[in-house]
N, C-alpha and C. Protein backbone atom coordinates (compact mmCIF):
# COMPACT_ATOMS: atom_id res chain seq x y z
N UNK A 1 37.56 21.39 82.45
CA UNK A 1 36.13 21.16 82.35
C UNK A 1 35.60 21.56 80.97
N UNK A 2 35.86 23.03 80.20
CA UNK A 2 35.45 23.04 79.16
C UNK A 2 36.30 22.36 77.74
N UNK A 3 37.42 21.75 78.28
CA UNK A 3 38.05 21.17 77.27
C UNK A 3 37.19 20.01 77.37
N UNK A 4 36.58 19.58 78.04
CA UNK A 4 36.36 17.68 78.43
C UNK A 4 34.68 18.12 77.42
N UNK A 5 33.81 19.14 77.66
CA UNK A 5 32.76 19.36 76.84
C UNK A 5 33.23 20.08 75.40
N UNK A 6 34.08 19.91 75.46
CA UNK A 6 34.38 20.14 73.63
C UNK A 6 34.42 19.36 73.00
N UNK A 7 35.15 18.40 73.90
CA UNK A 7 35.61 16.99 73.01
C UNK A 7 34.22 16.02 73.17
N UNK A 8 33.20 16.42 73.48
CA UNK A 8 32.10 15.32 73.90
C UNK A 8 31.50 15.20 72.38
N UNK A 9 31.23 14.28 71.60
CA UNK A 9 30.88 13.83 70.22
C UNK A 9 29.29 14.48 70.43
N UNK A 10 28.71 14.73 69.73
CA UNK A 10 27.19 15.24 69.40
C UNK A 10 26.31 13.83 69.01
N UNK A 11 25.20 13.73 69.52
CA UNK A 11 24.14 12.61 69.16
C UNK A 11 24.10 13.14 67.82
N UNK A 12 24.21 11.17 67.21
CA UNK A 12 23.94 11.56 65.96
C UNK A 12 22.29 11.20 65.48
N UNK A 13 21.73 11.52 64.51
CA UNK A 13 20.42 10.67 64.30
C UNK A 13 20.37 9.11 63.75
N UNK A 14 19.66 8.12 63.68
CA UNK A 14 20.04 7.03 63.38
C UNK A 14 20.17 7.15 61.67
N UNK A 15 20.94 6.67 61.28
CA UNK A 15 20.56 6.46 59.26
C UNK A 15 19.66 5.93 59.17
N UNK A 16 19.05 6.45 58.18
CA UNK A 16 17.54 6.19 57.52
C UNK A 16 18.06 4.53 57.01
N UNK A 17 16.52 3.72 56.92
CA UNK A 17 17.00 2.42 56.57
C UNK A 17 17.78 2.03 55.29
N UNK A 18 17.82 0.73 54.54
CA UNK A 18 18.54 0.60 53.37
C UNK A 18 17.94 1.29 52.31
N UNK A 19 16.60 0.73 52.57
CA UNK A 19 15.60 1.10 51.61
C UNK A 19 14.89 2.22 51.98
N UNK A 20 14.96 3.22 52.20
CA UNK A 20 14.46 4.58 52.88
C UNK A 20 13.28 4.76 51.77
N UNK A 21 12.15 4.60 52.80
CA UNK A 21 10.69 5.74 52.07
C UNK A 21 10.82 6.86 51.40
N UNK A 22 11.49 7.47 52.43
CA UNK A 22 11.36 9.02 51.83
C UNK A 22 12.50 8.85 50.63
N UNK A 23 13.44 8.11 50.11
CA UNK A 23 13.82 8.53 49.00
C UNK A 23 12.59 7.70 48.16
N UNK A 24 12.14 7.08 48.33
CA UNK A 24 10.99 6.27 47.27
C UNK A 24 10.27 6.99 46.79
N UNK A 25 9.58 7.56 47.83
CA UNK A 25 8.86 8.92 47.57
C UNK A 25 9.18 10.14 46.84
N UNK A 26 10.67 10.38 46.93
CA UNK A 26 11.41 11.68 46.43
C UNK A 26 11.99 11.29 45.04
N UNK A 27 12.02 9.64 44.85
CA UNK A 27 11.80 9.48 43.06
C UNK A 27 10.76 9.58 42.40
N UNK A 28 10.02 8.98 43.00
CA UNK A 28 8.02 9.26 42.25
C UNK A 28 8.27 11.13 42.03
N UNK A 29 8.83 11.99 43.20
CA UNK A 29 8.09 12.90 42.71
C UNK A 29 8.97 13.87 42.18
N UNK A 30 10.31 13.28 42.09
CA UNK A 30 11.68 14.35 41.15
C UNK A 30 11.42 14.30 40.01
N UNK A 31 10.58 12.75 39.70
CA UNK A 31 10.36 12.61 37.81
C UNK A 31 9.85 13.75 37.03
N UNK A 32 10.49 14.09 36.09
CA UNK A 32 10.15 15.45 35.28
C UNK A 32 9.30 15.37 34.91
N UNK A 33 7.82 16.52 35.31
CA UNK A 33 6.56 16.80 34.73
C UNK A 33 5.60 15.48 36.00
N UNK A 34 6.19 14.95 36.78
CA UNK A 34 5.11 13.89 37.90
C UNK A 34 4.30 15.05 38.42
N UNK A 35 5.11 16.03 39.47
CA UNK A 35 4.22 16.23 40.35
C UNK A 35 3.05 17.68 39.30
N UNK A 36 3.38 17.50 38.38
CA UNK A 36 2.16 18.35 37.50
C UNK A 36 1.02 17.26 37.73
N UNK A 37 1.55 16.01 37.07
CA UNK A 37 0.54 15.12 36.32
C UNK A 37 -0.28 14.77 37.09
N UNK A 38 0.31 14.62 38.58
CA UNK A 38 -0.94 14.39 40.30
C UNK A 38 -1.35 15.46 39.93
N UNK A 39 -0.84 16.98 40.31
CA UNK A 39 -1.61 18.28 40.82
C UNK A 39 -2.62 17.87 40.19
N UNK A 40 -2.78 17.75 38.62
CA UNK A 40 -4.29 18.02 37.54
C UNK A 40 -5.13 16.73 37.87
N UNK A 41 -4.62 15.40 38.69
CA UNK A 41 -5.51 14.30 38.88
C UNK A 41 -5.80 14.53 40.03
N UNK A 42 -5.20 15.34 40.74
CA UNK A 42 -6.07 14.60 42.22
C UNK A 42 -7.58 15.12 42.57
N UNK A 43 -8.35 16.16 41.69
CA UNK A 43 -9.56 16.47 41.34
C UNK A 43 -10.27 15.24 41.05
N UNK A 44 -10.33 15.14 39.93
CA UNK A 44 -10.94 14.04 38.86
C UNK A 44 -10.21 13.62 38.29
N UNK A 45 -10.54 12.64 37.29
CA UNK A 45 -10.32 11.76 36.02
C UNK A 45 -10.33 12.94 35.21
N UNK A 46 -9.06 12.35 34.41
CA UNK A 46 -8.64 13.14 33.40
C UNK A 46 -7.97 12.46 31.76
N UNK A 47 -8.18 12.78 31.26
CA UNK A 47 -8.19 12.16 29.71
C UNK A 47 -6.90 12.76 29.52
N UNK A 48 -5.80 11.91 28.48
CA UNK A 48 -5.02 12.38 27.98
C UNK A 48 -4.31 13.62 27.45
N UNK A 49 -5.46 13.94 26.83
CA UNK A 49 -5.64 15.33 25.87
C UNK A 49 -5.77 16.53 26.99
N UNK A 50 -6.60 15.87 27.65
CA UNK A 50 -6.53 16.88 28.65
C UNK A 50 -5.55 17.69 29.89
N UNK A 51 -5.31 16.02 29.89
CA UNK A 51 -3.31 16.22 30.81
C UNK A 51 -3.03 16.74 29.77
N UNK A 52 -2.68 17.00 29.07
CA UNK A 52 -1.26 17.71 27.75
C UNK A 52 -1.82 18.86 27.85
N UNK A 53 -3.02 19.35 27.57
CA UNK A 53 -3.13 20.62 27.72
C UNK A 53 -2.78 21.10 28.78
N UNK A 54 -3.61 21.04 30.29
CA UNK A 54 -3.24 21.39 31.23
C UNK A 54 -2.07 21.77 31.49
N UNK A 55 -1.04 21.02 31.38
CA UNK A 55 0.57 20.91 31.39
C UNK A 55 1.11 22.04 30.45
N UNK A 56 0.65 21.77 29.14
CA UNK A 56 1.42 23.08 28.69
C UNK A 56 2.40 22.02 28.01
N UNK A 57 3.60 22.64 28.08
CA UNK A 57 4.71 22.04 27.33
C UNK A 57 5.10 20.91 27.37
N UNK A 58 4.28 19.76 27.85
CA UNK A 58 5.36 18.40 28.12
C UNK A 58 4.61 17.75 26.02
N UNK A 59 5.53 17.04 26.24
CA UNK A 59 5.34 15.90 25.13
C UNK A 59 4.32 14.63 25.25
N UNK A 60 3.72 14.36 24.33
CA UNK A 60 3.03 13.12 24.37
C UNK A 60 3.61 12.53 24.41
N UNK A 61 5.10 11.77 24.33
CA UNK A 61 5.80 10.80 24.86
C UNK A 61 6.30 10.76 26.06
N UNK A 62 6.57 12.03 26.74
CA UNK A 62 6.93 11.98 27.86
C UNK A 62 5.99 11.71 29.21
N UNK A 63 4.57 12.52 28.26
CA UNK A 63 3.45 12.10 29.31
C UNK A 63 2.81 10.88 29.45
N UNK A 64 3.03 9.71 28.28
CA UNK A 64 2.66 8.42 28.45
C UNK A 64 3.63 8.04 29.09
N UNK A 65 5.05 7.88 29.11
CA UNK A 65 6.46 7.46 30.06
C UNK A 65 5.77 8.06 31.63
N UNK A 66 5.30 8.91 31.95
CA UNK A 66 5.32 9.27 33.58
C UNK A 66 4.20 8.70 34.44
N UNK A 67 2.86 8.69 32.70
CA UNK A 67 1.55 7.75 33.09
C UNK A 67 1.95 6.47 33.43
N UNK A 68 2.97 5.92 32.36
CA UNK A 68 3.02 4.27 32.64
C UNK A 68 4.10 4.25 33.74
N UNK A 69 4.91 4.82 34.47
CA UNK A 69 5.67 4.64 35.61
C UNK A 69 4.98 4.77 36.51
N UNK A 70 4.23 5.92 36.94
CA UNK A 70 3.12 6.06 37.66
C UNK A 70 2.01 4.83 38.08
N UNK A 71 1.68 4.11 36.68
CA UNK A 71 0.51 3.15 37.08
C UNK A 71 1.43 1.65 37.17
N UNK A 72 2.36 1.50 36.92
CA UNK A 72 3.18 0.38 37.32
C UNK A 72 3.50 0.86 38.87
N UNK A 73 3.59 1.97 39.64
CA UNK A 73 3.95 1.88 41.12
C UNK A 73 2.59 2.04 41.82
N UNK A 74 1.03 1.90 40.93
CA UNK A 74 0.18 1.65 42.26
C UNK A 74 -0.10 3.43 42.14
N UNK A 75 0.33 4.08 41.51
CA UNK A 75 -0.58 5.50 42.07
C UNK A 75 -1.41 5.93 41.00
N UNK A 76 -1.28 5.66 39.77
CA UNK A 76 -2.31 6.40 38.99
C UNK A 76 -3.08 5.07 38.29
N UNK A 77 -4.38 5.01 38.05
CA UNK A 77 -4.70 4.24 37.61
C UNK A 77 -5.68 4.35 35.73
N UNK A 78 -5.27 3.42 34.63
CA UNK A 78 -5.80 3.72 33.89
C UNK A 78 -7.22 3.01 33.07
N UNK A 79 -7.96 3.71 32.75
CA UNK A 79 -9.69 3.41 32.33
C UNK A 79 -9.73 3.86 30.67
N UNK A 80 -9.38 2.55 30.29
CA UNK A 80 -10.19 2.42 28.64
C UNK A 80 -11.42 2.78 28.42
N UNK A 81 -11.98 3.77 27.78
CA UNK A 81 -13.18 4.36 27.67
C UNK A 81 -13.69 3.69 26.05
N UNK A 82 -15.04 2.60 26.25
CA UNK A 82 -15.29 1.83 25.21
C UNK A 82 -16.00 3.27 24.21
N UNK A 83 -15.27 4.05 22.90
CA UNK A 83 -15.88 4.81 21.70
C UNK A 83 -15.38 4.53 21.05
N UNK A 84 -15.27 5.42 19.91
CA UNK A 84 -15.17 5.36 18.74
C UNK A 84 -14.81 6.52 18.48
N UNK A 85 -13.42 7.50 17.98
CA UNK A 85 -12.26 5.80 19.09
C UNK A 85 -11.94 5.98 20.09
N UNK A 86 -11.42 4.96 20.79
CA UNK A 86 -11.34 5.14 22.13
C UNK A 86 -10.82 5.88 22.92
N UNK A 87 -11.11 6.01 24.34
CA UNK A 87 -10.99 6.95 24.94
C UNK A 87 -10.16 6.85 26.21
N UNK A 88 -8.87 7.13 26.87
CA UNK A 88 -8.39 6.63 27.86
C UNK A 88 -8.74 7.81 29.47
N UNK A 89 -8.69 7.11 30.50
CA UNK A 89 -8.91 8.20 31.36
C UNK A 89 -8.10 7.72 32.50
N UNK A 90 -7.54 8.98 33.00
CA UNK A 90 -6.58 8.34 34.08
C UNK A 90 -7.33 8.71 35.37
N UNK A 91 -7.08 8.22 36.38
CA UNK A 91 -7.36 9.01 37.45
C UNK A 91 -6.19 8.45 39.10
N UNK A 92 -6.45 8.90 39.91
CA UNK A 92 -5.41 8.65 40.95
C UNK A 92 -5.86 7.48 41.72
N UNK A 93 -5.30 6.38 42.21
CA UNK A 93 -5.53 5.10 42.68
C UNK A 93 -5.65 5.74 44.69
N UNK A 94 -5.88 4.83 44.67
CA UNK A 94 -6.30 4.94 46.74
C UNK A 94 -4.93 6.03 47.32
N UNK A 95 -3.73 5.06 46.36
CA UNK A 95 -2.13 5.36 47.35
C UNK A 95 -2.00 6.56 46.58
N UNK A 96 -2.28 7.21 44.96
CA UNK A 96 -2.16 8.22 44.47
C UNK A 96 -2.52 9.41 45.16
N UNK A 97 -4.45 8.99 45.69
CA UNK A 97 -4.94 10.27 46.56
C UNK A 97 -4.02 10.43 47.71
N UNK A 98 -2.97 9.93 48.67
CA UNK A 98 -2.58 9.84 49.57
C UNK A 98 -1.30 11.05 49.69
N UNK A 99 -0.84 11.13 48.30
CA UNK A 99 -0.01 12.51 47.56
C UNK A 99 -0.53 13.73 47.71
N UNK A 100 -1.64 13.92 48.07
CA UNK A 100 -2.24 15.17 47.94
C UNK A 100 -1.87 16.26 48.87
N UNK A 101 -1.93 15.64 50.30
CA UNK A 101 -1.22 16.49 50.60
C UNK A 101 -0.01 16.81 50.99
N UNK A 102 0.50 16.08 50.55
CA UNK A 102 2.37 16.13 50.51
C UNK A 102 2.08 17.42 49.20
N UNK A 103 1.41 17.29 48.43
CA UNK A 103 1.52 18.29 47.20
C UNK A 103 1.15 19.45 47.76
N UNK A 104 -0.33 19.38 48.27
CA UNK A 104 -0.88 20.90 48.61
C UNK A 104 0.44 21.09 49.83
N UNK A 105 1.29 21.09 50.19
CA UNK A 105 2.51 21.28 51.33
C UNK A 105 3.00 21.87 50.74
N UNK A 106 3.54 21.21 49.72
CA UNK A 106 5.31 21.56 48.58
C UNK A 106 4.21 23.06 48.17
N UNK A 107 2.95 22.78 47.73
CA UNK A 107 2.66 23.97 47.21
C UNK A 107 2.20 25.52 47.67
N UNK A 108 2.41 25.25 49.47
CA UNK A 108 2.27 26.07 50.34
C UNK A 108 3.96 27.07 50.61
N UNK A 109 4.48 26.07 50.66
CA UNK A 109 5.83 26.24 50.80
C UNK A 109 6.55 27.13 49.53
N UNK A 110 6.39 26.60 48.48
CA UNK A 110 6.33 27.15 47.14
C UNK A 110 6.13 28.51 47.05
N UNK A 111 4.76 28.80 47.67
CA UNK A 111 4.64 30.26 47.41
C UNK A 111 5.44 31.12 48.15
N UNK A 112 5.58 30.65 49.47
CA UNK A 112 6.18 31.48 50.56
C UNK A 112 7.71 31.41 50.22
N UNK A 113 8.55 30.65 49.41
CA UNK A 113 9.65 30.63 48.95
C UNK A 113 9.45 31.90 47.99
N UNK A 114 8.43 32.09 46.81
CA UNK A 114 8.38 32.38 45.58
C UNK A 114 8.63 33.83 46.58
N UNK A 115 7.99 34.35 47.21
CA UNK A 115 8.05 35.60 47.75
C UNK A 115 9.47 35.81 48.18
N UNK A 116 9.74 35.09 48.81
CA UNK A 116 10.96 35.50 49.25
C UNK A 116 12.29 36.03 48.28
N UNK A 117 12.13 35.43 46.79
CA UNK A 117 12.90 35.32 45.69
C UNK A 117 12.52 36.42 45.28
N UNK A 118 11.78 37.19 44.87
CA UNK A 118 10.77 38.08 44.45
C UNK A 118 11.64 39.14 44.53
């Protein structure tokens, strides 16, 4: 009897589809310096200059590369500001705000990890 429940195989879960969401999702937000560039948008519109500061150490090349991947997948969207000279402003598109709280999560979790490391 307990040999016959040893050998009984365990339910497995089904595999995620070909195209799995959650890795779609887990590229948008592995990209180096992304999930900064939401945290500081999902407030307001935010100007260039202003992402770079906020951020701290990223590069102005790296932060236009994550802007323009970002607004080619539909989450951040960008606003030419008509001055002299001009002025760009980003802010988060419908599906961008929808990140937020997947972020405020990771960033709940975050702390309660950080303690634990401590």
């Amino acid at each position: 009897m307990i040999g016959a429940m040893m050998n009984k195989q365990r339910s497995r879960r089904t595999p995620p589809p070909q195209d799995c969401p959650l890795d779609v999702c887990l590229r948008l937000l592995a990209g180096a310096w992304t999930p900064k560039v939401l945290w500081y948008l999902c407030d307001e519109p935010r100007r260039f200059g202003d992402l770079r500061r906020d951020i701290g150490t990223i590069t102005s090349k790296v932060l236009t590369t994550r802007l323009r991947e970002m607004e080619e997948l539909g989450v951040v969207a960008r606003e030419v500001i008509p001055s002299s000279p001009p002025q760009v402003s980003y802010s988060l598109t419908q599906l961008g705000k929808e990140l937020k709280p997947v972020l405020d999560a990771m960033t709940q979790v975050g702390e309660k990890l950080g303690r634990k490391i401590e």
